[in-house]
Protein backbone atom coordinates (compact mmCIF):
# COMPACT_ATOMS: atom_id res chain seq x y z
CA UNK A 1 7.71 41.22 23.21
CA UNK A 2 10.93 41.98 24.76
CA UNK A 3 13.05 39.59 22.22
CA UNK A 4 10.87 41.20 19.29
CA UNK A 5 11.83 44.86 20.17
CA UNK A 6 15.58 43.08 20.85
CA UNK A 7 15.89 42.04 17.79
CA UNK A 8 14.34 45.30 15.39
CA UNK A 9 16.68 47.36 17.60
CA UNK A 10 19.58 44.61 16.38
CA UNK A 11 17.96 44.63 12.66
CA UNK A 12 18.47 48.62 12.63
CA UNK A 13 22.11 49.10 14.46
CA UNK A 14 23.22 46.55 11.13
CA UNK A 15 21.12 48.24 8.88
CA UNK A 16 23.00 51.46 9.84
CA UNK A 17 26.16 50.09 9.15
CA UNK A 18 25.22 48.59 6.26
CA UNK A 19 23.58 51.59 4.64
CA UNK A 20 26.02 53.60 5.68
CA UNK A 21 28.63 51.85 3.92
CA UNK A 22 26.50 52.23 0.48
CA UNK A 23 26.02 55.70 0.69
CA UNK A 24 29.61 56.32 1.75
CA UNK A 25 30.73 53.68 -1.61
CA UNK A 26 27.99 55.14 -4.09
CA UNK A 27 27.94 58.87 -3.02
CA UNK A 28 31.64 59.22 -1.53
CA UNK A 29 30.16 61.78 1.00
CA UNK A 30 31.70 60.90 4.64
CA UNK A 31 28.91 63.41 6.50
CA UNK A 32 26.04 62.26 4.72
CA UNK A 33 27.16 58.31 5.56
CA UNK A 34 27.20 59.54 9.07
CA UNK A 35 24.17 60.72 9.37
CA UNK A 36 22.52 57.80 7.84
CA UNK A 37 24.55 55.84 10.69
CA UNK A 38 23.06 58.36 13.36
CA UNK A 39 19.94 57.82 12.28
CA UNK A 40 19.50 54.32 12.12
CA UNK A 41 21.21 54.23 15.05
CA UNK A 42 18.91 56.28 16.85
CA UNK A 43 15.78 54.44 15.79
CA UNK A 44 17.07 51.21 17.28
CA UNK A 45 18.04 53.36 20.60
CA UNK A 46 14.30 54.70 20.10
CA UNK A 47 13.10 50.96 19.70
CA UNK A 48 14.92 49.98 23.34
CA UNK A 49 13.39 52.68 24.87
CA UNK A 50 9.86 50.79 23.76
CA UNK A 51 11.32 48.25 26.64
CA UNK A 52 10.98 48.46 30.38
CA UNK A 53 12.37 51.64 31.27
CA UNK A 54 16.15 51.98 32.45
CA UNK A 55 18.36 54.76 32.72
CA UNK A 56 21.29 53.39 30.92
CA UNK A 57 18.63 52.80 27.76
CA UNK A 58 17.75 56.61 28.09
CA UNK A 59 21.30 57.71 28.03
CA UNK A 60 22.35 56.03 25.10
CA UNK A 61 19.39 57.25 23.37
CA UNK A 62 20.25 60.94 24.39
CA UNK A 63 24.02 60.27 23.57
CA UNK A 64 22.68 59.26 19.91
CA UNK A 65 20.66 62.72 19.60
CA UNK A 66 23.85 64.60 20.49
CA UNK A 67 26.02 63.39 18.06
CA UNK A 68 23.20 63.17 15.84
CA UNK A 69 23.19 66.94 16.97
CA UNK A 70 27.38 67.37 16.11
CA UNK A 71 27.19 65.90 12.93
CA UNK A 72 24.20 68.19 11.90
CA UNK A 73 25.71 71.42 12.50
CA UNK A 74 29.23 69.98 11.18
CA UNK A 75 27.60 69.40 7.90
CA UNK A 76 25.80 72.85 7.99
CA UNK A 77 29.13 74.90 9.01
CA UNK A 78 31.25 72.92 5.99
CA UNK A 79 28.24 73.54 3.65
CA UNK A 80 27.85 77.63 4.32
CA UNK A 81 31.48 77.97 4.50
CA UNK A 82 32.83 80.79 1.76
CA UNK A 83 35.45 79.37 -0.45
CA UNK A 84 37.66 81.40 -2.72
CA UNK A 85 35.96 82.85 -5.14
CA UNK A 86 35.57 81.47 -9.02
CA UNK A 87 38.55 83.22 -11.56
CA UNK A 88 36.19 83.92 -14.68
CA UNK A 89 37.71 82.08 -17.28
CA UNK A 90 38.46 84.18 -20.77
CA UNK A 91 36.08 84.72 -23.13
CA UNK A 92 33.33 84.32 -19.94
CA UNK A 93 33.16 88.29 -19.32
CA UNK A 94 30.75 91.06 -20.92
CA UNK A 95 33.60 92.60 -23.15
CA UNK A 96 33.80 88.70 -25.13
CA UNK A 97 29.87 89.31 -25.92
């Protein structure tokens, strides 16, 4: 069982890097490739946590939830952050109507 849950841990870290890389080629968006990394990432450390227990497999696992964590509220601060605000261009105003 050991070598199964080896190997799906394995399976995901490439799958992360591989979707990753197509979401950061098709969608051009650096965070959201990130987080698809982080994720994956953290299911395989959530798959070697399904082996005998160790404290080194916990801390990686808890390493991957806080910059898991980072990235989130990166996103979420570049997202709600006020940019200059839109120059109406003519014939867009009430008067042109």
């Amino acid at each position: 069982m050991t070598t199964v849950l080896h190997h799906a841990a394995l399976v995901c870290l490439v799958g992360g890097v591989v979707a990753a890389t197509v979401a950061l080629l098709v969608v051009r968006n650096v965070p959201l490739a990130f987080r698809v990394l982080v994720d994956l990432w953290l299911a395989a450390g959530l798959i070697r946590l399904a082996q005998p227990p160790s404290w080194q497999g916990l801390l990686t696992v808890v390493m991957i939830i806080l910059v898991r964590r980072i990235i989130g509220l990166d996103v979420v601060l570049h997202r709600h952050r006020p940019g200059p605000a839109p120059r109406p261009r003519s014939g867009d105003g009430p008067a042109s109507r």
